[in-house]
C-alpha atoms as a PDB file:
ATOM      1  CA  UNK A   1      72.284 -40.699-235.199  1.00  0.00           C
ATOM      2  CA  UNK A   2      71.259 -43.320-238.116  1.00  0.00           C
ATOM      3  CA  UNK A   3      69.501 -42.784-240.835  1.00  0.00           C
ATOM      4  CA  UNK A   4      68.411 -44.646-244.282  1.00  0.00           C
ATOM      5  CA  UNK A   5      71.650 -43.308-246.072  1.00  0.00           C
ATOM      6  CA  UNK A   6      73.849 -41.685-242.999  1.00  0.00           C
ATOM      7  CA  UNK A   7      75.505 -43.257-240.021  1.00  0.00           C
ATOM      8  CA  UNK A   8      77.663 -41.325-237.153  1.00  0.00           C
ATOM      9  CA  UNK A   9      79.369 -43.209-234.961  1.00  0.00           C
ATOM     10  CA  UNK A  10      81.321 -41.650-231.853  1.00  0.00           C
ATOM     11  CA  UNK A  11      84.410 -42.510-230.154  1.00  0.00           C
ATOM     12  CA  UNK A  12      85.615 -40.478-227.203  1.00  0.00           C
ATOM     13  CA  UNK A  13      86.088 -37.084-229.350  1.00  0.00           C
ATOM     14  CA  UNK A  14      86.274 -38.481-232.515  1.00  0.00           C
ATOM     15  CA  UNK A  15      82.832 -39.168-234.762  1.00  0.00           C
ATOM     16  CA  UNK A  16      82.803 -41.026-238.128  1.00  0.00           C
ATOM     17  CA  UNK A  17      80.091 -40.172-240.273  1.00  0.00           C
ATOM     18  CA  UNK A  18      79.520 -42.674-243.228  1.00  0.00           C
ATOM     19  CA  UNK A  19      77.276 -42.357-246.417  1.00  0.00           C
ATOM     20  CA  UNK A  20      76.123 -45.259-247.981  1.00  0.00           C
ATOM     21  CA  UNK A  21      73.420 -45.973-250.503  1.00  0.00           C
ATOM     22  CA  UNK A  22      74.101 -49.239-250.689  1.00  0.00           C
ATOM     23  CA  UNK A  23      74.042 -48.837-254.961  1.00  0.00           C
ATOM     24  CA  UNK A  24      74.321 -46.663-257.594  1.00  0.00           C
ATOM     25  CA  UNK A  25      78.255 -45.908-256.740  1.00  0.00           C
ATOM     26  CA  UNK A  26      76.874 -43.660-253.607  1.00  0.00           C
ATOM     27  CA  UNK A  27      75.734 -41.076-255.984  1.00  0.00           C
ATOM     28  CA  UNK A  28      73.685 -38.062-254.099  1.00  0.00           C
ATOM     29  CA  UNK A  29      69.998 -38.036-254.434  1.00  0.00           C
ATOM     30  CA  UNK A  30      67.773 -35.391-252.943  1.00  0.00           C
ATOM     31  CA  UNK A  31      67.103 -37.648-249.295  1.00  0.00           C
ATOM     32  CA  UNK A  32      70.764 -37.886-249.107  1.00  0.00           C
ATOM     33  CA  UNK A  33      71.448 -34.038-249.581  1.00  0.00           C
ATOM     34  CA  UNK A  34      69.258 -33.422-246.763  1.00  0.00           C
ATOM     35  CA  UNK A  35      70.042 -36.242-244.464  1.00  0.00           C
ATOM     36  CA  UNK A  36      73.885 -35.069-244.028  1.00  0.00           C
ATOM     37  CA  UNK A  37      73.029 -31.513-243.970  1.00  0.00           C
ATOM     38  CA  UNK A  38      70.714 -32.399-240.818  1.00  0.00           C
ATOM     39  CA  UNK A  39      73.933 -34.364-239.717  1.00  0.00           C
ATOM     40  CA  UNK A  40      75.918 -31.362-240.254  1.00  0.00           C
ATOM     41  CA  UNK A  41      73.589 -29.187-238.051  1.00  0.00           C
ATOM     42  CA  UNK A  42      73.511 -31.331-235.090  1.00  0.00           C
ATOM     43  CA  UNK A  43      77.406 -31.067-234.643  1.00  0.00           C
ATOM     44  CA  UNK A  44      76.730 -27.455-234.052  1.00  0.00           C
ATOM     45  CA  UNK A  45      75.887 -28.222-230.455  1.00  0.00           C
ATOM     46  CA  UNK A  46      77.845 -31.043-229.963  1.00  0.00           C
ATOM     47  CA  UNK A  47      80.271 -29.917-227.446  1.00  0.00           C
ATOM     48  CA  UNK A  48      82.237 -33.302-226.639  1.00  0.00           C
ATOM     49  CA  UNK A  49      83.397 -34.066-230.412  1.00  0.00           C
ATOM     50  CA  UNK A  50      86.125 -32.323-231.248  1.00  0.00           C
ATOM     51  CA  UNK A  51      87.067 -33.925-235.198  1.00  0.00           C
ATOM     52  CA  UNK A  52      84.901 -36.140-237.647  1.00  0.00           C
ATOM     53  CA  UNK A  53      85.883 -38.129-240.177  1.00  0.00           C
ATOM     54  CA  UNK A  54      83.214 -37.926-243.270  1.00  0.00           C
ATOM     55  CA  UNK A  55      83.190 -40.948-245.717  1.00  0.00           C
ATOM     56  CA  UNK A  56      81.341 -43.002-248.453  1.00  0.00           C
ATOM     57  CA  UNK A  57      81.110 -46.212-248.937  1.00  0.00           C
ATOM     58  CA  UNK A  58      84.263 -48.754-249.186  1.00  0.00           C
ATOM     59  CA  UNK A  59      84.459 -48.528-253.404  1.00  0.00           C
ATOM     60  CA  UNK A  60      83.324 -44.641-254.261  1.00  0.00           C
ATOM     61  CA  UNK A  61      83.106 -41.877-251.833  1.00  0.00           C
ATOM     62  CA  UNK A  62      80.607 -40.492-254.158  1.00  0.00           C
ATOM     63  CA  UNK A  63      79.938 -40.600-257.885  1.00  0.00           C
ATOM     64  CA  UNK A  64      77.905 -37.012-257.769  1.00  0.00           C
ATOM     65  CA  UNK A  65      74.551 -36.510-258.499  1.00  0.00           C
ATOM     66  CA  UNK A  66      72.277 -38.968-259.080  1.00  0.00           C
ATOM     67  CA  UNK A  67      70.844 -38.224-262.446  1.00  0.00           C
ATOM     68  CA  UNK A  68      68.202 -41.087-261.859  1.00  0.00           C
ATOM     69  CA  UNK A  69      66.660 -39.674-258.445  1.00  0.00           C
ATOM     70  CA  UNK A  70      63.118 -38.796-259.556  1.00  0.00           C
ATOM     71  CA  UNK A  71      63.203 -36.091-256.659  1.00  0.00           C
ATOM     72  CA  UNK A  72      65.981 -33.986-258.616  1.00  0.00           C
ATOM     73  CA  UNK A  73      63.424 -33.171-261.552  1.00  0.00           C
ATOM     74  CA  UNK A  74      59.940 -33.428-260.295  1.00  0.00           C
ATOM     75  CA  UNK A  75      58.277 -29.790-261.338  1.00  0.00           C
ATOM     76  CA  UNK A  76      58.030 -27.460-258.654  1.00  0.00           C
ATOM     77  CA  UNK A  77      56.755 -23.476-258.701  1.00  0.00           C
ATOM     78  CA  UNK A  78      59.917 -21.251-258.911  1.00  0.00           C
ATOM     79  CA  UNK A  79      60.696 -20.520-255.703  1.00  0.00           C
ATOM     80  CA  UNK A  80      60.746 -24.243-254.598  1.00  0.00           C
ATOM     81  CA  UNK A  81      62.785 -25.132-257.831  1.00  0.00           C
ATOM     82  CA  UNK A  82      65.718 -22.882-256.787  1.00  0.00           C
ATOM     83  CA  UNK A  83      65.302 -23.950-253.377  1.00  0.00           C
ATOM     84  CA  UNK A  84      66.369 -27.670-254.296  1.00  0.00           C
ATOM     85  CA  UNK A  85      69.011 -26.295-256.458  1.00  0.00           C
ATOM     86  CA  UNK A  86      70.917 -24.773-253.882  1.00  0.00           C
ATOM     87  CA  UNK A  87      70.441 -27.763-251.520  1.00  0.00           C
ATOM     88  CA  UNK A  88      73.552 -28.796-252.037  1.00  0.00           C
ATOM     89  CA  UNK A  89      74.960 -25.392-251.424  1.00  0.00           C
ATOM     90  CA  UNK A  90      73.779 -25.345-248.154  1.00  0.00           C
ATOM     91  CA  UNK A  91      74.673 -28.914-247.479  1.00  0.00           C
ATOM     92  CA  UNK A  92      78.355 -27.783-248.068  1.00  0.00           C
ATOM     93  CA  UNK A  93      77.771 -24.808-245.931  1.00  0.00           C
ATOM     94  CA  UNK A  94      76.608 -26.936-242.872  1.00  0.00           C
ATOM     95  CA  UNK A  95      80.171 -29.044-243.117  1.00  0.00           C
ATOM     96  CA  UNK A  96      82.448 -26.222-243.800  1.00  0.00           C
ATOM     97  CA  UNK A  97      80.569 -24.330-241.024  1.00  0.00           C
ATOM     98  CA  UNK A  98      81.028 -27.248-238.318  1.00  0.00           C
ATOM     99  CA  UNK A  99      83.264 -26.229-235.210  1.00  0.00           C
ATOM    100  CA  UNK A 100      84.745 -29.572-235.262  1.00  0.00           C
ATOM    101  CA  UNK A 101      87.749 -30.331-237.412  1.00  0.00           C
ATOM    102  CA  UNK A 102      86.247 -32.414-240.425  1.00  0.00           C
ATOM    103  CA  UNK A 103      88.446 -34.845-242.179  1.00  0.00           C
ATOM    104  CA  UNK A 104      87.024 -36.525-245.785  1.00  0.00           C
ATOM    105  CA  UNK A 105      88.485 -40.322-246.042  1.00  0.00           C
ATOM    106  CA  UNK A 106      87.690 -41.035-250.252  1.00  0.00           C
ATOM    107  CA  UNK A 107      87.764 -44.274-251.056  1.00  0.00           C
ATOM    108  CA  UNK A 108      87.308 -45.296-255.156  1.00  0.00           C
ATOM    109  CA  UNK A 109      86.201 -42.247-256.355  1.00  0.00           C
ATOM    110  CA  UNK A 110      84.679 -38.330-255.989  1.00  0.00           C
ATOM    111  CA  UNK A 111      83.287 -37.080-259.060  1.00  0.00           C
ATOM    112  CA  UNK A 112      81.164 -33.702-258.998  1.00  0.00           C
ATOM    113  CA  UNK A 113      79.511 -32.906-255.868  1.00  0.00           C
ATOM    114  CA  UNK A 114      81.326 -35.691-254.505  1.00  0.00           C
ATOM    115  CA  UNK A 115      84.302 -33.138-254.652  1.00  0.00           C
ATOM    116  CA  UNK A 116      82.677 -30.807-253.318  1.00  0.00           C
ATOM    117  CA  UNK A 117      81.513 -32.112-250.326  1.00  0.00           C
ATOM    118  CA  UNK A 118      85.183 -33.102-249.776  1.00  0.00           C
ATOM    119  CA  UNK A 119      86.368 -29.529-250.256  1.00  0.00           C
ATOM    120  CA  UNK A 120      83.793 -28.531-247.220  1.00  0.00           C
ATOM    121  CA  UNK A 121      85.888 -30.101-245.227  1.00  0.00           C
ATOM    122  CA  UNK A 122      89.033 -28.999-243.857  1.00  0.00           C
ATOM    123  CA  UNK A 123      91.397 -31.886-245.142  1.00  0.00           C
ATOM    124  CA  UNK A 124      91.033 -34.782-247.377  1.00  0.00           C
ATOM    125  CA  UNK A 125      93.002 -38.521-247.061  1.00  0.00           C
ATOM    126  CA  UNK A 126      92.703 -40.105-250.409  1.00  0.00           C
ATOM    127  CA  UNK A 127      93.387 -43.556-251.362  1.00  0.00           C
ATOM    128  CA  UNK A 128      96.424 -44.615-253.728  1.00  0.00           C
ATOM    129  CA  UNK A 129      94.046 -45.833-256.159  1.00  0.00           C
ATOM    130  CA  UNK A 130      91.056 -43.507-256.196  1.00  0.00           C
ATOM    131  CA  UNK A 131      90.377 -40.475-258.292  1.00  0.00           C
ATOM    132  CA  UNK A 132      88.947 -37.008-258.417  1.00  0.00           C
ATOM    133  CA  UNK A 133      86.878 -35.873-261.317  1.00  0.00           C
ATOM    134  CA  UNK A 134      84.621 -32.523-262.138  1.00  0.00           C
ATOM    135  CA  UNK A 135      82.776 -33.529-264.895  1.00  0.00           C
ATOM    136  CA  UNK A 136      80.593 -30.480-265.115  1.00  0.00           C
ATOM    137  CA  UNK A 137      81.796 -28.393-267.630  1.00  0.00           C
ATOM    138  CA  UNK A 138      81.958 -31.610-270.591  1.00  0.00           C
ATOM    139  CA  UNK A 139      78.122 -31.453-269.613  1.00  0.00           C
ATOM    140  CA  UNK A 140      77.168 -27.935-270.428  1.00  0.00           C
ATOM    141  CA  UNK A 141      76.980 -27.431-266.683  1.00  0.00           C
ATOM    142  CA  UNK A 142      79.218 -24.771-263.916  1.00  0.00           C
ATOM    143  CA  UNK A 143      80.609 -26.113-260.848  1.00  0.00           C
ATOM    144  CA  UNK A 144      78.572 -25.154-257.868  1.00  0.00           C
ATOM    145  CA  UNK A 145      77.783 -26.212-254.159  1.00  0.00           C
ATOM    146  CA  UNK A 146      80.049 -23.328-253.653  1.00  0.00           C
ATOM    147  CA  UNK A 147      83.362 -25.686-254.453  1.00  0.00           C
ATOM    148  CA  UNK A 148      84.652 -23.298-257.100  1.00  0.00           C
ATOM    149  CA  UNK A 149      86.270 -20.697-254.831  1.00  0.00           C
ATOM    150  CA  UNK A 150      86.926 -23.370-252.407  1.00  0.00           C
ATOM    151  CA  UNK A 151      89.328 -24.564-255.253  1.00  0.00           C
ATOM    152  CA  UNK A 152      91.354 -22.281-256.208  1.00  0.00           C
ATOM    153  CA  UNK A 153      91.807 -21.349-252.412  1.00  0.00           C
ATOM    154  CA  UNK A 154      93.450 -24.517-252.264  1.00  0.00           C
ATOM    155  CA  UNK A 155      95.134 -24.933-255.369  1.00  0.00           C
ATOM    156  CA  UNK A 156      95.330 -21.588-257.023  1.00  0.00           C
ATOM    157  CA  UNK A 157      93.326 -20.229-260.175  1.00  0.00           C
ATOM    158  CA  UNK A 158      95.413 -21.395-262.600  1.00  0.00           C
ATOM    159  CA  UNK A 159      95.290 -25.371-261.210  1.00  0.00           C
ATOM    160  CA  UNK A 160      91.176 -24.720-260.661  1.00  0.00           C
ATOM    161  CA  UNK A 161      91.623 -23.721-264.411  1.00  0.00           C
ATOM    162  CA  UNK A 162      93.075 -27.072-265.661  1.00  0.00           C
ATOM    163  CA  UNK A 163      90.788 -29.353-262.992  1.00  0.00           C
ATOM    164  CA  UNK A 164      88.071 -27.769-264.209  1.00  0.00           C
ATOM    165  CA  UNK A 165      88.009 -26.236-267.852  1.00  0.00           C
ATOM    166  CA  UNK A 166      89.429 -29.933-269.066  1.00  0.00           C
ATOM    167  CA  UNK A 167      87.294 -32.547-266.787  1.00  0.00           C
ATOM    168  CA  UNK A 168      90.332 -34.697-266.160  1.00  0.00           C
ATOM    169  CA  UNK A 169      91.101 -37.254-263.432  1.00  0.00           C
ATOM    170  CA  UNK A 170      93.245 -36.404-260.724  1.00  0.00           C
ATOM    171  CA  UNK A 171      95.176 -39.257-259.430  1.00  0.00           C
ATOM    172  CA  UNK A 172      95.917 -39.472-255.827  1.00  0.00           C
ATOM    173  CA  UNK A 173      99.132 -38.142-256.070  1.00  0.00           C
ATOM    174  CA  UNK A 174      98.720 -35.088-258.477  1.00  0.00           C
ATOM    175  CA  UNK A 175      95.968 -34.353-255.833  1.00  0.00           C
ATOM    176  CA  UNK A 176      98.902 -34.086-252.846  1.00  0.00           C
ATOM    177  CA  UNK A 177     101.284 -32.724-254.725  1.00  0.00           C
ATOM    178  CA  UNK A 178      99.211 -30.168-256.205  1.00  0.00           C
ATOM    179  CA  UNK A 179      97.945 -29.481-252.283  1.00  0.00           C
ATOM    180  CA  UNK A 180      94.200 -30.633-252.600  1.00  0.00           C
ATOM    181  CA  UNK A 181      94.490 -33.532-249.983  1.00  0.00           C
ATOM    182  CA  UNK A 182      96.227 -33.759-246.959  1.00  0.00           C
ATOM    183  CA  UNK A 183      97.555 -37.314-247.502  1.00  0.00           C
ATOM    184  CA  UNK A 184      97.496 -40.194-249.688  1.00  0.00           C
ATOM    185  CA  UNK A 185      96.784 -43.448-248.118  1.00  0.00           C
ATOM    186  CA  UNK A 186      96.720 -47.222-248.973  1.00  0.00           C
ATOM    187  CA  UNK A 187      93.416 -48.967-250.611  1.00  0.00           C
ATOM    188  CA  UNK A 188      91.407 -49.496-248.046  1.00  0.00           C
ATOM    189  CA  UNK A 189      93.072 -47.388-244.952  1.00  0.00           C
ATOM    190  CA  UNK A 190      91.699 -43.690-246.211  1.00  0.00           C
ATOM    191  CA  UNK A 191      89.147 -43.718-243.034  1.00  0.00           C
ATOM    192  CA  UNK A 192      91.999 -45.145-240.952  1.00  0.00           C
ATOM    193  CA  UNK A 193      94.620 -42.637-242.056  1.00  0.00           C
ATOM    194  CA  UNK A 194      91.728 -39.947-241.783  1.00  0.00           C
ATOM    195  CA  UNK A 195      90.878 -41.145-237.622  1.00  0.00           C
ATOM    196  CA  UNK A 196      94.705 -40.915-236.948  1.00  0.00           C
ATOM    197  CA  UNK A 197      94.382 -36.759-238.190  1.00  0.00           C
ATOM    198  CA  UNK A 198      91.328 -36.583-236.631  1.00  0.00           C
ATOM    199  CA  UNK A 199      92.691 -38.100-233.496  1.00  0.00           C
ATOM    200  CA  UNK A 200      95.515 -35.747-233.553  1.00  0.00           C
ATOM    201  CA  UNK A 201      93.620 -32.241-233.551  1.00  0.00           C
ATOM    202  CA  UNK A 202      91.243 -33.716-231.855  1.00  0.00           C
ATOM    203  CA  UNK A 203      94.296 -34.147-228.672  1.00  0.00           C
ATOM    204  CA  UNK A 204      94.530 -30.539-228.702  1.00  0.00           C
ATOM    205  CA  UNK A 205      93.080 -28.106-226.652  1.00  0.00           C
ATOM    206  CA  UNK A 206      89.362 -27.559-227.727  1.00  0.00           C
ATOM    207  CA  UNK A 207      88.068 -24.379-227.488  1.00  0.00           C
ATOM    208  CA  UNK A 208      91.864 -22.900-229.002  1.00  0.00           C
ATOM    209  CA  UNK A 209      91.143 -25.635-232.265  1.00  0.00           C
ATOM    210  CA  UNK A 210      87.649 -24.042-232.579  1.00  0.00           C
ATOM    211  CA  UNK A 211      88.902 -20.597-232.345  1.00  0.00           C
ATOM    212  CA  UNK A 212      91.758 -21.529-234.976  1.00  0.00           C
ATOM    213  CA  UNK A 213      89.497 -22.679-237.614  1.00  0.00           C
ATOM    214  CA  UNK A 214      87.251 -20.248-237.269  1.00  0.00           C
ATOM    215  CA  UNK A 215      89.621 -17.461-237.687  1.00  0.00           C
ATOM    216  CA  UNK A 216      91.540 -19.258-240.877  1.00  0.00           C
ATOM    217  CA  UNK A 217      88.074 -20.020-242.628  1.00  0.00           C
ATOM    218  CA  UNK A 218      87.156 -16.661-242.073  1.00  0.00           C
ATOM    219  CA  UNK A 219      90.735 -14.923-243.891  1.00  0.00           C
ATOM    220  CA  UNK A 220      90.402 -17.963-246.123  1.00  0.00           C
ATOM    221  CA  UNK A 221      86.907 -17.800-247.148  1.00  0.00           C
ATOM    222  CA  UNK A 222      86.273 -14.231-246.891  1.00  0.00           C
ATOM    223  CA  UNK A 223      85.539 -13.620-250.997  1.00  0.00           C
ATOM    224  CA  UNK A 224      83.735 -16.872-250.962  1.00  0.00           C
ATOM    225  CA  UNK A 225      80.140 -16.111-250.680  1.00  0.00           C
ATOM    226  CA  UNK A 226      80.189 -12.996-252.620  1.00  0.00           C
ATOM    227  CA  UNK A 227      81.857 -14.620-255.625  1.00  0.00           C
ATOM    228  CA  UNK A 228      79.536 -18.210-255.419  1.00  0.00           C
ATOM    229  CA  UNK A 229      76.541 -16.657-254.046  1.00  0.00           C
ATOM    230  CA  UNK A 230      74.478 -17.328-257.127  1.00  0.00           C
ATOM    231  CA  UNK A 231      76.606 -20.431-258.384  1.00  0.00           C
ATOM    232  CA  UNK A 232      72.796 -22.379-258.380  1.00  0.00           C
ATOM    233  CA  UNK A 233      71.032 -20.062-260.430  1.00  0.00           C
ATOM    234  CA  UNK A 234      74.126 -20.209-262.491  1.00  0.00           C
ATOM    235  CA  UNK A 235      73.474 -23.868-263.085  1.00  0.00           C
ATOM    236  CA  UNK A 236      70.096 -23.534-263.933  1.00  0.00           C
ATOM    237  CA  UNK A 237      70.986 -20.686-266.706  1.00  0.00           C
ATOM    238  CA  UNK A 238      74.145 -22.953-267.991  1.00  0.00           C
ATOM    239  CA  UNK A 239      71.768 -26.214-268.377  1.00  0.00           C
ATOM    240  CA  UNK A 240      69.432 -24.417-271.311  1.00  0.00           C
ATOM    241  CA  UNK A 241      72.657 -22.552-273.452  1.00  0.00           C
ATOM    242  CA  UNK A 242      72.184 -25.322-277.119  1.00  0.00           C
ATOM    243  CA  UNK A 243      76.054 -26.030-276.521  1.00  0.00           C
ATOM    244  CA  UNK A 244      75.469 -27.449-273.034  1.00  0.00           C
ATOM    245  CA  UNK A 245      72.066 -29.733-274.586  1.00  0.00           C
ATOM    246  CA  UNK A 246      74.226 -31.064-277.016  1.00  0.00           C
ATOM    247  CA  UNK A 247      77.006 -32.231-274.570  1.00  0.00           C
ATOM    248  CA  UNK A 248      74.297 -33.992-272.444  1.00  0.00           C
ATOM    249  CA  UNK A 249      73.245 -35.863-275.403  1.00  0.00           C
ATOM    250  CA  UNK A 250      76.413 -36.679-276.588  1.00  0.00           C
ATOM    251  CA  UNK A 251      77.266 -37.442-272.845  1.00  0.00           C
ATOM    252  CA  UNK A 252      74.654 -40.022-272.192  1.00  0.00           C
ATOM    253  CA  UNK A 253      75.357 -42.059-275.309  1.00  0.00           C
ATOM    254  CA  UNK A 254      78.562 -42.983-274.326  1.00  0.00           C
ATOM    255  CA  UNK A 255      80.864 -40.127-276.746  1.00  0.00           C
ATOM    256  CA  UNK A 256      81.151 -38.067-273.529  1.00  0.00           C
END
């Protein structure tokens, strides 16, 4: 399957599905949201590919939401507003929900919902010199998509605290040691280092890999819906509170 923004390429068991905008540092607009969530779906029935890589493009995996995409603020009626909000909600859903084993390769950089697309996924291979970032909160804004309880599955509440309370970057290595990728891999090898895990699960015996996730995500991710099911609508309260105005002003002249 290609489309404008998506690409998925399959090798014997292993797919590689690449994002690309071609511009604005692969940041998500709405087309985008919904392209890999249709991606997502398919891989539902695919029963020959076993593990897929996920990745941006070659300098920034993402740089979150594209504040620019006219589609992200056109008025709609109510219902349709909160629809779009949780789009990417169900976008991270789709990948966490994939029967495949899902590797993210992050080149350059994953800010926002760049993260939390990667967190979908059941391991991450970083490169040396790219960086993790959650903006949100220095914005006025939660983090949603789900990612928050996704977090501190992964690295505890206290470390989802720091990541996200003080916005700063995470370094390739804080990220491993702190347990939030899998491996940290040269500039320009993330999707290569990312095939050879893929590979590697994807060797083992199918239908027992399937039944393995499934059973971890479910112990793992049992609190997760009932403690982000309203993350969206969160968002959309957090956005109007005067404090969070004034850090989006501050933000977009440059003191942010």
């Amino acid at each position: 399957m290609t489309t404008k923004a998506v690409s998925v390429e399959r090798d014997g068991k292993v797919a590689v599905v690449r994002f690309d905008r071609g511009g604005s540092l692969n940041a998500f607009n709405q087309e985008l949201i919904l392209e890999l969530t249709a991606v997502a779906k398919e891989f539902q029935e695919d029963l020959e590919t076993q593990a897929v890589v996920l990745t941006g493009a070659a300098n920034s995996f993402s740089a979150g939401i594209d504040l620019k995409d006219r589609a992200t603020w056109e008025p709609l009626d109510d219902v349709a507003q909160r629809s779009r909000f949780y789009r990417g909600v169900r976008l991270c859903a789709a990948w966490e929900a994939m029967p495949q084993v899902t590797v993210a390769a992050i080149e350059g950089m994953a800010v926002g919902a760049g993260v939390a697309l990667a967190l979908a996924c059941d391991w991450r291979v970083m490169a040396r010199n790219a960086f993790l970032y959650v903006p949100e909160v220095k914005i006025g804004l939660n983090l949603q998509w789900g990612a928050l309880p996704r977090l501190i599955t992964l690295v505890g509440p206290a470390r989802a605290k720091r990541i996200v309370l003080l916005c700063e970057r995470m370094n390739a290595g804080q990220a491993l040691d702190w347990g939030l990728i899998e491996e940290a891999a040269d500039d320009g090898t993330a999707v290569a280092a990312a095939r050879e895990l893929a590979e590697a699960a994807a060797a083992m015996p199918a239908a027992t890999v399937r039944m393995v996730k499934e059973a971890v995500n479910a112990t793992a991710n049992a609190l997760h819906g009932a403690t982000s099911f309203a993350d969206a609508d969160q968002s959309q309260l957090t956005r109007s509170f005067s404090d969070a105005l004034a850090a989006r002003e501050a933000f977009g002249q440059g003191s942010g």
